[in-house]
Protein backbone atom coordinates (compact mmCIF):
# COMPACT_ATOMS: atom_id res chain seq x y z
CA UNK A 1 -39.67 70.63 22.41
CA UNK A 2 -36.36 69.94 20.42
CA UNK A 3 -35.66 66.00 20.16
CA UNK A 4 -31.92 65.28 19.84
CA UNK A 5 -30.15 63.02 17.23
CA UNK A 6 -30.37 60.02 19.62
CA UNK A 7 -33.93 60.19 19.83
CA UNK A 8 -34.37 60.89 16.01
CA UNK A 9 -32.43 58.16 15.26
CA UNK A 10 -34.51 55.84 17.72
CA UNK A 11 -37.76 57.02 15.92
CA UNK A 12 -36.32 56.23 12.31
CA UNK A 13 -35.12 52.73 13.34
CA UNK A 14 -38.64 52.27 15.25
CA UNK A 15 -40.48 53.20 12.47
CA UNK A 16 -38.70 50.81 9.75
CA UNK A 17 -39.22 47.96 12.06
CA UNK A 18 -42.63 48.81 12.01
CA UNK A 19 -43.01 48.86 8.53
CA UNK A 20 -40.98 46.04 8.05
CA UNK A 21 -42.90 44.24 10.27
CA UNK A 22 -46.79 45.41 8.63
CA UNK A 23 -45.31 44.52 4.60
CA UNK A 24 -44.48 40.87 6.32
CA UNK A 25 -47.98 40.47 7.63
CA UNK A 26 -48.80 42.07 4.31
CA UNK A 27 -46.96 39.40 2.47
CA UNK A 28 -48.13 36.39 4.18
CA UNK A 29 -51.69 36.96 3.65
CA UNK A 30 -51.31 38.15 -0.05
CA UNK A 31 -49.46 34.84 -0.82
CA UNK A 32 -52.24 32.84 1.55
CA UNK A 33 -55.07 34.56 -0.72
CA UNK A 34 -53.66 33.56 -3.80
CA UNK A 35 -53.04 30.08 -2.66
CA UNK A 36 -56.49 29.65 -1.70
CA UNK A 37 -57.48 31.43 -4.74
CA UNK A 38 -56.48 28.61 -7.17
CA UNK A 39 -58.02 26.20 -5.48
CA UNK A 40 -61.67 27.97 -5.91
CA UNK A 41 -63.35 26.39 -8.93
CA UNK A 42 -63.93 28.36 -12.07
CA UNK A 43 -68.04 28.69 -11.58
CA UNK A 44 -70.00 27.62 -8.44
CA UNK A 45 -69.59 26.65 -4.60
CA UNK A 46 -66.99 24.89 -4.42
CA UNK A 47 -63.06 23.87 -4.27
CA UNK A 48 -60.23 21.80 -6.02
CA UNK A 49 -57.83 20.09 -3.55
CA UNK A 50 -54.65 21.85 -2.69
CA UNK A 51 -52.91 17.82 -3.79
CA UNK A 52 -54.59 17.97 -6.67
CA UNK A 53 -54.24 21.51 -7.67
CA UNK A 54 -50.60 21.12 -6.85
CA UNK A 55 -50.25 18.09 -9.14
CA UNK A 56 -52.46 19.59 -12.28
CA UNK A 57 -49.72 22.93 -11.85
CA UNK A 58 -46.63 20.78 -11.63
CA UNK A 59 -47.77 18.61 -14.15
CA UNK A 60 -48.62 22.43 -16.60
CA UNK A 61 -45.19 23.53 -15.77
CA UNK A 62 -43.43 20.13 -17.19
CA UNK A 63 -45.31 19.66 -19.85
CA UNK A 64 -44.51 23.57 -20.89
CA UNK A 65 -40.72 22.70 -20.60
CA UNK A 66 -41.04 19.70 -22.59
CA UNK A 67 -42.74 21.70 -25.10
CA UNK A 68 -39.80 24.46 -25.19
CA UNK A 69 -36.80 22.04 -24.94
CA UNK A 70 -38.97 19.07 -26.85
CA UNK A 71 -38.67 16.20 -23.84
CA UNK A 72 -40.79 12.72 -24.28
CA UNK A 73 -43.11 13.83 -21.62
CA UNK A 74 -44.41 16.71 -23.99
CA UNK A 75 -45.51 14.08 -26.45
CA UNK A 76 -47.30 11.62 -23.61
CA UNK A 77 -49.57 14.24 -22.76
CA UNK A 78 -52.78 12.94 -23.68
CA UNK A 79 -51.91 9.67 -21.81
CA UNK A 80 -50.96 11.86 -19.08
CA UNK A 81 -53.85 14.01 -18.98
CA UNK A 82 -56.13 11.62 -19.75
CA UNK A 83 -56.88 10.85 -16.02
CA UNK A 84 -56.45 14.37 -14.43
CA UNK A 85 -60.11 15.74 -14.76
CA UNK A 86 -59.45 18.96 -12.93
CA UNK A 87 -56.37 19.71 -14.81
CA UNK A 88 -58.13 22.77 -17.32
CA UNK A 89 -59.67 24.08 -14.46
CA UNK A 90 -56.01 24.47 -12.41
CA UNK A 91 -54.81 25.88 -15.13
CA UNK A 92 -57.27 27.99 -15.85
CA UNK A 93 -57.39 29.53 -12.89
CA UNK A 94 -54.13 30.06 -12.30
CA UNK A 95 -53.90 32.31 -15.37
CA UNK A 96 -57.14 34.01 -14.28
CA UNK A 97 -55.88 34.89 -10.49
CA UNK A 98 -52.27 36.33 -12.30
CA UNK A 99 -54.24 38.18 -14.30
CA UNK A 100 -56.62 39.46 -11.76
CA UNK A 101 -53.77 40.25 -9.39
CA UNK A 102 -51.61 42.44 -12.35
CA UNK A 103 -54.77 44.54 -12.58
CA UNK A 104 -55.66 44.97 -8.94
CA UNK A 105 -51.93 46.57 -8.62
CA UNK A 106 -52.52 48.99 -11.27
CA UNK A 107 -55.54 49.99 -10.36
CA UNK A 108 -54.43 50.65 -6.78
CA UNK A 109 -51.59 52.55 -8.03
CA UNK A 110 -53.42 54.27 -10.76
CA UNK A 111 -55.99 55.61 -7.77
CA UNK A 112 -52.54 56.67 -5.71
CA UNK A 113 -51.27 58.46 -8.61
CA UNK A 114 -54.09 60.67 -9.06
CA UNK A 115 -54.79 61.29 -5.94
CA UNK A 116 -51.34 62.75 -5.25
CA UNK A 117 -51.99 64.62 -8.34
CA UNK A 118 -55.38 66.02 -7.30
CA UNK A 119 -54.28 65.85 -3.67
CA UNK A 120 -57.31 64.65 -2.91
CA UNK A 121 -58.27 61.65 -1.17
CA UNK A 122 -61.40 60.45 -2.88
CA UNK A 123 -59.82 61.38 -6.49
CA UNK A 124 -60.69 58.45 -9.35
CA UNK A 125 -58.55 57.95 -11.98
CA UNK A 126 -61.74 57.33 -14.16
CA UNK A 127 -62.07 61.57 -13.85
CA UNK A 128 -60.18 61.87 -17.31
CA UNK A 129 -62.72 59.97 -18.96
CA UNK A 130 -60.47 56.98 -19.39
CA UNK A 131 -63.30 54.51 -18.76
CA UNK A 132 -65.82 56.29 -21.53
CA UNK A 133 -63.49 56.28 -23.84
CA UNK A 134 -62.89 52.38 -22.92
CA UNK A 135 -66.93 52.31 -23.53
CA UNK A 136 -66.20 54.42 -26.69
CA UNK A 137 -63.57 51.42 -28.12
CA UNK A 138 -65.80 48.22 -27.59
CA UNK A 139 -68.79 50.23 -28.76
CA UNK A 140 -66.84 50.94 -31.96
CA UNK A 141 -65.61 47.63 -31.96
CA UNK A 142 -68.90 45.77 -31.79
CA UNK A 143 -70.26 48.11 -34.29
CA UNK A 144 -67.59 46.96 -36.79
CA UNK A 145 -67.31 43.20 -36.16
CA UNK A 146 -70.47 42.35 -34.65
CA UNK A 147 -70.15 38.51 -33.03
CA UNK A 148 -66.64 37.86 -33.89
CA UNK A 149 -65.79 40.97 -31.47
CA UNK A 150 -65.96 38.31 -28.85
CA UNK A 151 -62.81 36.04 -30.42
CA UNK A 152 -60.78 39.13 -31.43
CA UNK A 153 -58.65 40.06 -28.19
CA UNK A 154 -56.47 41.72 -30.09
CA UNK A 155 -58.71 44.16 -31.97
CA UNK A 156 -60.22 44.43 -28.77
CA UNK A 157 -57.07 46.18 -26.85
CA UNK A 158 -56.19 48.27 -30.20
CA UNK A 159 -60.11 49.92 -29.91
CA UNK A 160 -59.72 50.09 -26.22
CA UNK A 161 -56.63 51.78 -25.96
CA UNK A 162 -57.18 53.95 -28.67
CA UNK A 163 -60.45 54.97 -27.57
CA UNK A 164 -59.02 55.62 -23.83
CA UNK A 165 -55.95 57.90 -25.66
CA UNK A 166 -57.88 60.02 -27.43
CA UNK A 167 -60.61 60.63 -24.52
CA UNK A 168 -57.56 61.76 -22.58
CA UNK A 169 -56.14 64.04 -25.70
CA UNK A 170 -59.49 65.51 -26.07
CA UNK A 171 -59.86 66.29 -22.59
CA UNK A 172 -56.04 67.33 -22.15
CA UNK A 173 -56.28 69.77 -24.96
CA UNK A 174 -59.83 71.24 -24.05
CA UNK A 175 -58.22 71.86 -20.47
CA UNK A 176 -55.55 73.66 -21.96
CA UNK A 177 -57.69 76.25 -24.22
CA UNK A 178 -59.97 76.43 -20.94
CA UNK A 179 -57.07 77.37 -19.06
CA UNK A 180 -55.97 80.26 -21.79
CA UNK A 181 -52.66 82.01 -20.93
CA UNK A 182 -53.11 80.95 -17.26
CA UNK A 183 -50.90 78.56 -16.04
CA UNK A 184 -52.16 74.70 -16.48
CA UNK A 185 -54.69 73.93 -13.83
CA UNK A 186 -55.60 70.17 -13.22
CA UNK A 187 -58.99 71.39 -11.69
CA UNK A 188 -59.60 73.37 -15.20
CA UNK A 189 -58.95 69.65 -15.96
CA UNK A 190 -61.08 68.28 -14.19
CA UNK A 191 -63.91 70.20 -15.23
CA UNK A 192 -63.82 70.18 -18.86
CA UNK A 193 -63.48 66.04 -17.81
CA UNK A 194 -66.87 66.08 -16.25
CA UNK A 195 -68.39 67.83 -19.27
CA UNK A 196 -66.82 65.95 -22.10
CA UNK A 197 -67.16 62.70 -20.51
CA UNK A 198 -71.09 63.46 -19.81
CA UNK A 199 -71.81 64.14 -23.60
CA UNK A 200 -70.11 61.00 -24.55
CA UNK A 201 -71.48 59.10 -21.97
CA UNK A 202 -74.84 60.22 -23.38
CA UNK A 203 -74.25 59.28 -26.88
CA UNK A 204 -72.93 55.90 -25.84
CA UNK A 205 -76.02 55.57 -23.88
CA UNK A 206 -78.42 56.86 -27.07
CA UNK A 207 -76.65 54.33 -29.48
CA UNK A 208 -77.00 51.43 -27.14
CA UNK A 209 -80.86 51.63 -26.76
CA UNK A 210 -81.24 51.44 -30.34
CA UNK A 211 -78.94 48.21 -30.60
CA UNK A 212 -80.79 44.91 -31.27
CA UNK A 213 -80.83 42.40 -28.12
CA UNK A 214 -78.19 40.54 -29.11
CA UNK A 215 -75.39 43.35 -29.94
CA UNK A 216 -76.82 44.50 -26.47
CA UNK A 217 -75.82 41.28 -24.81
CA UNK A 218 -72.28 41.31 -26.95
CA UNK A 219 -71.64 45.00 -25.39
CA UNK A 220 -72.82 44.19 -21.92
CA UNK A 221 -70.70 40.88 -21.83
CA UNK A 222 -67.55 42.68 -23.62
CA UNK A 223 -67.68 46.08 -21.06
CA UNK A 224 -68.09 43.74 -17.58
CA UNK A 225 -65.45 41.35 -18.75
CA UNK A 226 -67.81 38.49 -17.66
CA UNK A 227 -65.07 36.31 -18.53
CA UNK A 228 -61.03 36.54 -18.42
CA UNK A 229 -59.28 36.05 -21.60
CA UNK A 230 -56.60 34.06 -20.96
CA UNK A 231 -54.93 33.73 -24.11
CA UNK A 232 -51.04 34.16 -24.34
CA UNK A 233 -51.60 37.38 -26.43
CA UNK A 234 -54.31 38.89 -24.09
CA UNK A 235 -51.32 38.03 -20.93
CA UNK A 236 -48.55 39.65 -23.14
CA UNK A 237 -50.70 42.99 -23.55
CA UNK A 238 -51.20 43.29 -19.76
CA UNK A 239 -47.82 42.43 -19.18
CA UNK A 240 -46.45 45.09 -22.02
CA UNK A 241 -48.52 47.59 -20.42
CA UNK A 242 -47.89 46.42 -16.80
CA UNK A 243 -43.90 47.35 -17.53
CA UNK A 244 -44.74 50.68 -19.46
CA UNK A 245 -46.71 51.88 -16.86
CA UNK A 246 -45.03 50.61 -13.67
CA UNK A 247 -41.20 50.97 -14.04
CA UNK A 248 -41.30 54.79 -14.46
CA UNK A 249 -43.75 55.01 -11.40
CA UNK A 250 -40.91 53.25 -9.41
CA UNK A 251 -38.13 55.12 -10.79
CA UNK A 252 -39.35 57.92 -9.85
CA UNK A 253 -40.96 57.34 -7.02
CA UNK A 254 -39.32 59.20 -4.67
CA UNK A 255 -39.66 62.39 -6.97
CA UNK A 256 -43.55 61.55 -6.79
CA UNK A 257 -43.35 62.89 -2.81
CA UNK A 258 -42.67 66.62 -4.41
CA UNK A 259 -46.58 66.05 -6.28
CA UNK A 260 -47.84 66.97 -2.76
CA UNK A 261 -46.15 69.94 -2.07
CA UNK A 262 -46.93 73.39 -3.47
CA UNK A 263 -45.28 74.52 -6.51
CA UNK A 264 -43.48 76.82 -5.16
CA UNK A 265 -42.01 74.48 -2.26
CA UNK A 266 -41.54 71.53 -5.15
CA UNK A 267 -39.62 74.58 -7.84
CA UNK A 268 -36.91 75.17 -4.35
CA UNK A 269 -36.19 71.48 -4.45
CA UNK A 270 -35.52 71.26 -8.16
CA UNK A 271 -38.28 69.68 -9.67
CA UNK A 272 -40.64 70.55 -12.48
CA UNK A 273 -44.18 69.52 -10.63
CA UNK A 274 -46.17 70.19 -13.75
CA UNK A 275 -43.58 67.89 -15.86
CA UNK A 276 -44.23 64.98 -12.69
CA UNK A 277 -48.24 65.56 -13.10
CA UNK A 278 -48.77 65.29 -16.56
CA UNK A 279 -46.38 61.74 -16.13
CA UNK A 280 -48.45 60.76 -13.37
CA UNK A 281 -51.33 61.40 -15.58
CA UNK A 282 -50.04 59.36 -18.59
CA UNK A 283 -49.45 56.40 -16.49
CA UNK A 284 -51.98 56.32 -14.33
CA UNK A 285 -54.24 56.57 -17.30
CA UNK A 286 -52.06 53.56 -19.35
CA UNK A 287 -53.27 51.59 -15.95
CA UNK A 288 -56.38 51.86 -15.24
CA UNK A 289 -57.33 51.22 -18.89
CA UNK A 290 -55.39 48.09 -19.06
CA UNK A 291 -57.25 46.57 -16.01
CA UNK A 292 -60.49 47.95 -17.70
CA UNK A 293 -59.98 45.58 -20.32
CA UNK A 294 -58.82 42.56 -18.44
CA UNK A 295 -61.59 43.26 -15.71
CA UNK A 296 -64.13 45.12 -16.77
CA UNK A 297 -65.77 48.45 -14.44
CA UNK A 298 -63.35 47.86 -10.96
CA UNK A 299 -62.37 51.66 -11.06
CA UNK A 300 -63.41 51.72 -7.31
CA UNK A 301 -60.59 49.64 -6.08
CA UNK A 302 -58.62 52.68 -7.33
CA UNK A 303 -60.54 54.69 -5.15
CA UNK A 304 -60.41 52.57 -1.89
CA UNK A 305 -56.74 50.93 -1.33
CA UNK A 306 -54.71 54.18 -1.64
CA UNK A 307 -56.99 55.09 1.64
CA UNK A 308 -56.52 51.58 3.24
CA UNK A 309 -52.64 52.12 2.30
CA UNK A 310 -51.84 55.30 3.63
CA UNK A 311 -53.90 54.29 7.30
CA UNK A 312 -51.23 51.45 7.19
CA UNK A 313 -48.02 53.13 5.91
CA UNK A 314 -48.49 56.50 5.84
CA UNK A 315 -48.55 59.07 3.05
CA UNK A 316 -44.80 58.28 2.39
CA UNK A 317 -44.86 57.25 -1.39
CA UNK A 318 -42.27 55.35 -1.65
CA UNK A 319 -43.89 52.98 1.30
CA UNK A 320 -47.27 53.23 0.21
CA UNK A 321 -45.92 52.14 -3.37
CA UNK A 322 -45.99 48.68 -2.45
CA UNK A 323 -48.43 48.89 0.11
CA UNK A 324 -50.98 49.34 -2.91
CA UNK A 325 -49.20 46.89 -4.97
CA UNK A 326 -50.52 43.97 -2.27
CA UNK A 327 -53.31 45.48 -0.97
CA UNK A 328 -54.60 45.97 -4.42
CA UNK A 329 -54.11 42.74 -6.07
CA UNK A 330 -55.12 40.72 -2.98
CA UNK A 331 -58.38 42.74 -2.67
CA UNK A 332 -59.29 42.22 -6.76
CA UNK A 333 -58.39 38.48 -6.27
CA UNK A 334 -60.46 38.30 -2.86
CA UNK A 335 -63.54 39.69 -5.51
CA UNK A 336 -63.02 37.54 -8.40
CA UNK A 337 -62.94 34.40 -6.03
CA UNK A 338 -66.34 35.19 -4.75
CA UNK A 339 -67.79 36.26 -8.26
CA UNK A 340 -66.77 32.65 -9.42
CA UNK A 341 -68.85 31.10 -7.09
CA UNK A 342 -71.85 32.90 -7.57
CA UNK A 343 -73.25 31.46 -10.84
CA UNK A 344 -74.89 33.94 -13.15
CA UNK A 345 -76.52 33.36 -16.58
CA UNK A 346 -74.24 30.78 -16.96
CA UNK A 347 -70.90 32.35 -15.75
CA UNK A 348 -69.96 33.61 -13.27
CA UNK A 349 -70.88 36.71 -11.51
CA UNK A 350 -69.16 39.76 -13.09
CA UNK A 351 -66.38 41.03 -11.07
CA UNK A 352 -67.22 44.68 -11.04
CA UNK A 353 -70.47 43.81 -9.32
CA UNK A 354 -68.43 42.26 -6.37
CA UNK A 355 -65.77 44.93 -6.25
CA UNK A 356 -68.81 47.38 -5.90
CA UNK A 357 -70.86 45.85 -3.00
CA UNK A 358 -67.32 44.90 -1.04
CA UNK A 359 -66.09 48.35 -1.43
CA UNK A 360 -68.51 50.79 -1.05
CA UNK A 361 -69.14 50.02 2.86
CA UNK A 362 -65.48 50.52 3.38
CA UNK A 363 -65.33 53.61 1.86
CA UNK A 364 -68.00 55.08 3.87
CA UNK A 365 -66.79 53.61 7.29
CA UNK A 366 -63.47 55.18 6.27
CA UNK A 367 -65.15 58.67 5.56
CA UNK A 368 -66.73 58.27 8.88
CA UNK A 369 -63.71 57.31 10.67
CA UNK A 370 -61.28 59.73 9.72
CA UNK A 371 -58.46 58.43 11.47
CA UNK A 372 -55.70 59.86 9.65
CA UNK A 373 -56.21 62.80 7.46
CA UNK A 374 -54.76 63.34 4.19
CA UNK A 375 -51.79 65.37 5.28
């Protein structure tokens, strides 16, 4: 059955009203999450007036300004503040649900990334051994600082990073002497992933039981990111690596569609697929180490909202783009609201913990479902 230009036409305009119409349902409960979000307190049951939250953020914002362009309110702030009891904990969490939302959408694009690249749905972008070699860094880190690891952020991303990097080089160049003359294979990849990641994985694990209780603690507390940095420097490091990562996704992101197709099909429309992969693999990498080390272990938010996003939008990249951009940072920020109010050892609940128990029965009622497949 042929279907004319009329009817095409009809279908197109049909189906960007409907996806015009799902990103501004989309929208309005992203932006009602984070409002409610910054009214949660920082630890325990409980919330901060939207009035009063309003007030303490108004009140942050002018006395920023006066601080930049040096007005009398800037020096009046004690007097001002004086009063205002919930005004650190506003603030506070204000920088902690930006934060929380920035890594959400990279780890929901990270997880759409590889999985185009595997082109497989339940693909993790931890398979490169990007989270061991995270591990790796504040292992190393601890080892050399000891206590003061805690109040170095910057240290902190510089072991992290580097740790993550040369994971991936390892694994990169063991896939490509795997792989011989053949042509590149991201499964050889894959593989020699598994492997390398397992023995370092193990060695992590061996040096850790030896550890005394308290560099224990230090490591445990460090790797779940029981609590957010929010330091300008630690903000300017996700942001720096937010824009690395991100604006060459979107650039590109209708070349991305070709990562899906065979070679072959992807070589007839001009583009270099292995070139796209190893990119995608770069980035994707860059992201989900940077919310690693804002957020601690949430790699399975990579591996749920590309799902969610495609049932929504379709397989489309260019739509599901910014599908995972919402989805993700609303479901991270959904999880580190209710890890604040559970009270553990002190602080709060570590995030990973929540992500974990939220997303795992999603995942399987998804597998079970099956309402779209991948194609």
């Amino acid at each position: 059955m042929q279907i004319g230009l009329k009817d095409a036409e009809k279908i197109r305009i049909g189906d960007q009203k409907d996806y015009r119409r799902k990103m501004k349902l989309l929208i309005l409960i992203t932006v009602a999450v984070l409002l409610v979000s910054l009214c949660v307190r920082h630890i325990g049951v409980g919330f901060v007036s939207p009035v009063e939250t309003f007030v303490n953020l108004k009140t942050w914002i002018h006395l920023n300004l006066g601080k930049a362009f040096n007005w009398p309110i800037y020096l009046e702030r004690f007097s001002l503040l004086r009063d205002m009891d919930t005004y650190p904990e506003s603030v506070g969490r204000l920088k902690i649900t930006v934060i929380t939302f920035l890594c959400g959408m990279l780890l929901a694009l990270s997880g759409m990334l590889f999985q185009s690249v595997f082109r497989n749905p339940i693909a993790a972008p931890t398979m490169l051994g990007v989270s061991t070699g995270v591990q790796l860094g504040i292992l190393i880190l601890i080892n050399n600082y000891g206590a003061m690891a805690l109040s170095m952020p910057l240290e902190k991303y510089e072991y992290c990073y580097i740790g993550a990097v040369c994971m991936l080089a390892l694994v990169m160049f063991a896939g490509k002497l795997s792989s011989g003359k053949k042509k590149f294979s991201v499964f050889d990849l894959l593989l020699v992933s598994a492997v390398l990641s397992q023995i370092v994985g193990a060695a992590i694990s061996y040096y850790t039981v030896s550890m005394e209780n308290e560099e224990l603690l230090l490591y445990q507390q460090i790797s779940k990111a029981m609590s957010v940095n929010i330091e300008p420097v630690s903000f300017l490091a996700l942001l720096l690596a937010l824009v690395i990562s991100l604006v060459p996704v979107y650039l590109m992101r209708f070349s991305f569609n070709a990562i899906s197709f065979d070679n072959e099909e992807s070589s007839c429309m001009g583009i270099s697929v292995g070139r796209l992969k190893i990119i995608a693999l770069l980035l994707g990498t860059l992201m989900i180490t940077a919310a690693m080390v804002h957020c601690g272990s949430v790699g399975m938010v990579s591996l749920i909202v590309p799902f969610i996003s495609r049932g929504i939008f379709g397989a489309e990249f260019r739509r599901t783009f910014w599908g995972n951009l919402l989805i993700g940072g609303t479901l991270l920020v959904l999880c580190r609201d209710v890890a604040s109010m559970v009270k553990f050892g002190g602080d709060g609940l570590p995030v990973g913990t929540v992500v974990e128990f939220v997303t795992l029965p999603i995942f399987v009622l998804i597998l079970f479902s099956q309402r779209r497949t991948w194609e």
